[in-house]
C-alpha atoms as a PDB file:
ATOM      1  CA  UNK A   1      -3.927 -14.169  -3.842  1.00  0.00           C
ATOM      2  CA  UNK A   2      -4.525 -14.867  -7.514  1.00  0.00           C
ATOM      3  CA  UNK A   3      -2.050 -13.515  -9.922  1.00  0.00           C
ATOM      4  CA  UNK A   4      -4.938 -10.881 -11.945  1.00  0.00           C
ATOM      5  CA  UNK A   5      -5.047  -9.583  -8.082  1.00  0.00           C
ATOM      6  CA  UNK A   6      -1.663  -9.274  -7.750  1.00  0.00           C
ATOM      7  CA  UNK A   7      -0.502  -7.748 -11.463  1.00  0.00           C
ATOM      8  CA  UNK A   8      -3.803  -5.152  -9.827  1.00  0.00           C
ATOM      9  CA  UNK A   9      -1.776  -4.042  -6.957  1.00  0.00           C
ATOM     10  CA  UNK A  10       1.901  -3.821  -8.911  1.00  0.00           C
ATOM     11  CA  UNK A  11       0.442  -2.058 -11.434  1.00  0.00           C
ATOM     12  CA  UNK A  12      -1.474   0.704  -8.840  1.00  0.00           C
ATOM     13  CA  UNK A  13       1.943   0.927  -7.117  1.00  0.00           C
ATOM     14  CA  UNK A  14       4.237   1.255  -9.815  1.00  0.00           C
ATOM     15  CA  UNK A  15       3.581   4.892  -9.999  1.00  0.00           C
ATOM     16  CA  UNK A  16       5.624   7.010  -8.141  1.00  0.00           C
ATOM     17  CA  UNK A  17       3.165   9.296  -6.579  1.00  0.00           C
ATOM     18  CA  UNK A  18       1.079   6.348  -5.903  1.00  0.00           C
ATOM     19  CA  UNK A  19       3.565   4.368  -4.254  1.00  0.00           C
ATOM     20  CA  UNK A  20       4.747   7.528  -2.164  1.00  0.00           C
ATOM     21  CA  UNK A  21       0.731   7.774  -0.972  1.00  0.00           C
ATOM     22  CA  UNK A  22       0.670   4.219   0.237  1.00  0.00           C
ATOM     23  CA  UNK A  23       3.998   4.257   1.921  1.00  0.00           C
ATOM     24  CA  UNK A  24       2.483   7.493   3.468  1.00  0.00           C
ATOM     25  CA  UNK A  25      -0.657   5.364   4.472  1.00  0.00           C
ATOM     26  CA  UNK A  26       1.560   2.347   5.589  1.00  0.00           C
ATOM     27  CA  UNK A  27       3.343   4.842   7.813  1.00  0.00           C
ATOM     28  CA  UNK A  28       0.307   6.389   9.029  1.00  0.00           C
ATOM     29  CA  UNK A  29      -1.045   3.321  10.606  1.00  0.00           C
ATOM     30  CA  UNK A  30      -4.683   2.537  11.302  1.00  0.00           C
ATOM     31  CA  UNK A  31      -5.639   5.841  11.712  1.00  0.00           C
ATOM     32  CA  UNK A  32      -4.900   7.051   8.612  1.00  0.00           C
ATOM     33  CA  UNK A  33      -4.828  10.290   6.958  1.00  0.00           C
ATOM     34  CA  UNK A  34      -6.711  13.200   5.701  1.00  0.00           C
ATOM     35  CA  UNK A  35      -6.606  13.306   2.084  1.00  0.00           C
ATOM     36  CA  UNK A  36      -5.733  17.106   2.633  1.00  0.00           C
ATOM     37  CA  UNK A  37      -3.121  15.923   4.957  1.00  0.00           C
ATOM     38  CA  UNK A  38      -1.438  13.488   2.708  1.00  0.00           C
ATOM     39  CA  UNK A  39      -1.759  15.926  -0.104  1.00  0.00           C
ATOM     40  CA  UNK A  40       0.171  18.444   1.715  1.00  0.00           C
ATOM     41  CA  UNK A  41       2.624  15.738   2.802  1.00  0.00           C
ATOM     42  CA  UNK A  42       3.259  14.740  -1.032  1.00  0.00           C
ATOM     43  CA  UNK A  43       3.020  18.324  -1.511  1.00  0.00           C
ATOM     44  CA  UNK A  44       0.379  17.180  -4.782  1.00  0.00           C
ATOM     45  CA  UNK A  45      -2.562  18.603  -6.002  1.00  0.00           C
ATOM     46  CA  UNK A  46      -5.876  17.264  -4.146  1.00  0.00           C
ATOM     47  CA  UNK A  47      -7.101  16.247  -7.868  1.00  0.00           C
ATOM     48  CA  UNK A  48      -3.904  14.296  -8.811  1.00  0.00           C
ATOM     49  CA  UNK A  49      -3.971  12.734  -5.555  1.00  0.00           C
ATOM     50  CA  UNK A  50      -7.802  11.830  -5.436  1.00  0.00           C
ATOM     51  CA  UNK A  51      -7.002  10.009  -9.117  1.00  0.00           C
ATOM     52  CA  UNK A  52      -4.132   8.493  -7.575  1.00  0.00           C
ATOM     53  CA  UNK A  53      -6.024   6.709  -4.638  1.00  0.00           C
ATOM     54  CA  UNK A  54      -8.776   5.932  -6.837  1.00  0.00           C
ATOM     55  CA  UNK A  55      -6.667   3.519  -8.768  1.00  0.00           C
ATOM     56  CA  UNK A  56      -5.095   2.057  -5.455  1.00  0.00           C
ATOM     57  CA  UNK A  57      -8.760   1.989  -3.571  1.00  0.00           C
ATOM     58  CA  UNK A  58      -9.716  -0.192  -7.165  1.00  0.00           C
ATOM     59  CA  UNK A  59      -6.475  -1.999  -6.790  1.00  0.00           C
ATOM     60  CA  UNK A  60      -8.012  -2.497  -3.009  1.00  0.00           C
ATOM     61  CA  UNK A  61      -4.764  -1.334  -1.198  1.00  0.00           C
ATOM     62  CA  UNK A  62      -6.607   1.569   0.321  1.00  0.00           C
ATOM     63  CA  UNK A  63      -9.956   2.863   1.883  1.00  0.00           C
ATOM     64  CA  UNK A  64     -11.878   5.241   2.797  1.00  0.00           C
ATOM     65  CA  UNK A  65     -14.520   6.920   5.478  1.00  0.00           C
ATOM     66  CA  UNK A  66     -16.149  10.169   5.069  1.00  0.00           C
ATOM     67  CA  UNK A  67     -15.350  12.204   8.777  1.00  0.00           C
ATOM     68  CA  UNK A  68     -17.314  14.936   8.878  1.00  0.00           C
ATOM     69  CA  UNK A  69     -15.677  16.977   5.874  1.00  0.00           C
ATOM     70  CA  UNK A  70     -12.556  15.093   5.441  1.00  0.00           C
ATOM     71  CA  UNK A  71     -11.686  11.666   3.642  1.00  0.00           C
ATOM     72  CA  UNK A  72      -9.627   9.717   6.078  1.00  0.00           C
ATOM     73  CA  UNK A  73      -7.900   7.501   3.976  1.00  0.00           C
ATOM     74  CA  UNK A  74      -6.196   4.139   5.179  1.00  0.00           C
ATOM     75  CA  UNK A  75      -3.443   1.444   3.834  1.00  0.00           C
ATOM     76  CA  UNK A  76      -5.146  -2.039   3.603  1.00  0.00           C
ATOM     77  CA  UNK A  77      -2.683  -4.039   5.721  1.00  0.00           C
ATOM     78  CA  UNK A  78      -4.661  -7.777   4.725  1.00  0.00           C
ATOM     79  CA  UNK A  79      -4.167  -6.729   1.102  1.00  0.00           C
ATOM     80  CA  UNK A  80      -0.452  -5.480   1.403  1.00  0.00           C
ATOM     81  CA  UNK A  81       0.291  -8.907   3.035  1.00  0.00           C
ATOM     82  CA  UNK A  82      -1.436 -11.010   0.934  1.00  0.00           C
ATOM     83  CA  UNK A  83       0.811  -9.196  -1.937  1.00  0.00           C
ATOM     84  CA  UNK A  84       3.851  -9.733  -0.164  1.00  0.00           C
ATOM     85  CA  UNK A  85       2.832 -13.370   0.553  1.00  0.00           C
ATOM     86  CA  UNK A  86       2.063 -13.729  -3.107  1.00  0.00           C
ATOM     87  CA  UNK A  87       5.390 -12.284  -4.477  1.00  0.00           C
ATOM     88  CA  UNK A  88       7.471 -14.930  -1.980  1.00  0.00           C
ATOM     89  CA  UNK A  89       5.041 -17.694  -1.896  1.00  0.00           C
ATOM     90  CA  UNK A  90       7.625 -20.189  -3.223  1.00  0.00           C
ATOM     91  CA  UNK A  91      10.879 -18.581  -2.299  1.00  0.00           C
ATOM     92  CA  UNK A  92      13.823 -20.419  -1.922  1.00  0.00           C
ATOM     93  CA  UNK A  93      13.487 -23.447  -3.959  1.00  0.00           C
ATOM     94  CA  UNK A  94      15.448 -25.153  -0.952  1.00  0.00           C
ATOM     95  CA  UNK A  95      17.742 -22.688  -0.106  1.00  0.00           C
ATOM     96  CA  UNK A  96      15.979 -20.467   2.889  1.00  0.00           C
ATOM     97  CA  UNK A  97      19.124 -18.034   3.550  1.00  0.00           C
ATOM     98  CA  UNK A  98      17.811 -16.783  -0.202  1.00  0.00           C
ATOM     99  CA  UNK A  99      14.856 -15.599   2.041  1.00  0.00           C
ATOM    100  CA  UNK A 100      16.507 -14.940   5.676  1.00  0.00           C
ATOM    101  CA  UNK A 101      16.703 -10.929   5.096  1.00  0.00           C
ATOM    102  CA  UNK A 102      13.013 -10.751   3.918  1.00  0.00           C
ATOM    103  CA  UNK A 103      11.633 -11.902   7.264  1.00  0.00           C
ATOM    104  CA  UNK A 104      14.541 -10.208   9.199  1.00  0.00           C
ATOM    105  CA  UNK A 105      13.324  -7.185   7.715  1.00  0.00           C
ATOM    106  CA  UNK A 106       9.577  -8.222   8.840  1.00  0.00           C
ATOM    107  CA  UNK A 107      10.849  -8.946  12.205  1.00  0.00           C
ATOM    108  CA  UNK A 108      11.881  -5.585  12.587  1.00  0.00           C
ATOM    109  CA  UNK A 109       8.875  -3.827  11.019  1.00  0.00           C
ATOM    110  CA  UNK A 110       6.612  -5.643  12.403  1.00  0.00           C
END
């Protein structure tokens, strides 16, 4: 991941209702959610929501598929990864037990 991509997807998620929506995604697996759905979830107004997953479908941490009359919206897994890969590309410096809880933590996610 270049860095312009990655300042991108900070920026998108360093919103609070943003970040809540793609935690919500995350959560929601590969099946995603409704945009009503995850507006009643967030309990947020369909049009601050829509603006809010326009900026993280830009940032390209998100899609979407029209179902019928519903936006099913879903997290972008490859793109949340690459981010995370980016932020500990060099971690460490030599010392891995600076790292060790970082991929306990994806052990047990994941």
């Amino acid at each position: 991941m270049e860095t312009k991509s990655a300042v991108a997807s900070l920026a998108a998620l360093a919103h609070e209702g943003r970040l809540a929506a793609f935690r919500l995604l995350v959560q929601a697996g590969g099946e995603g959610l409704a945009a009503g759905e995850l507006a009643r979830r967030l309990d947020m107004l369909p049009n601050t929501l829509s603006a809010n997953l326009n900026i993280l479908s830009h940032a390209g941490l998100v899609t979407s598929v029209r179902d019928g009359r519903s936006i099913i919206y879903r997290a972008q897994y490859d793109a949340m990864r690459e981010l995370l890969g980016f932020l500990v590309e060099d971690c460490c410096g030599g010392s891995p037990e600076i790292c060790a809880p970082l991929f306990k933590i994806a052990d047990v996610c994941c």
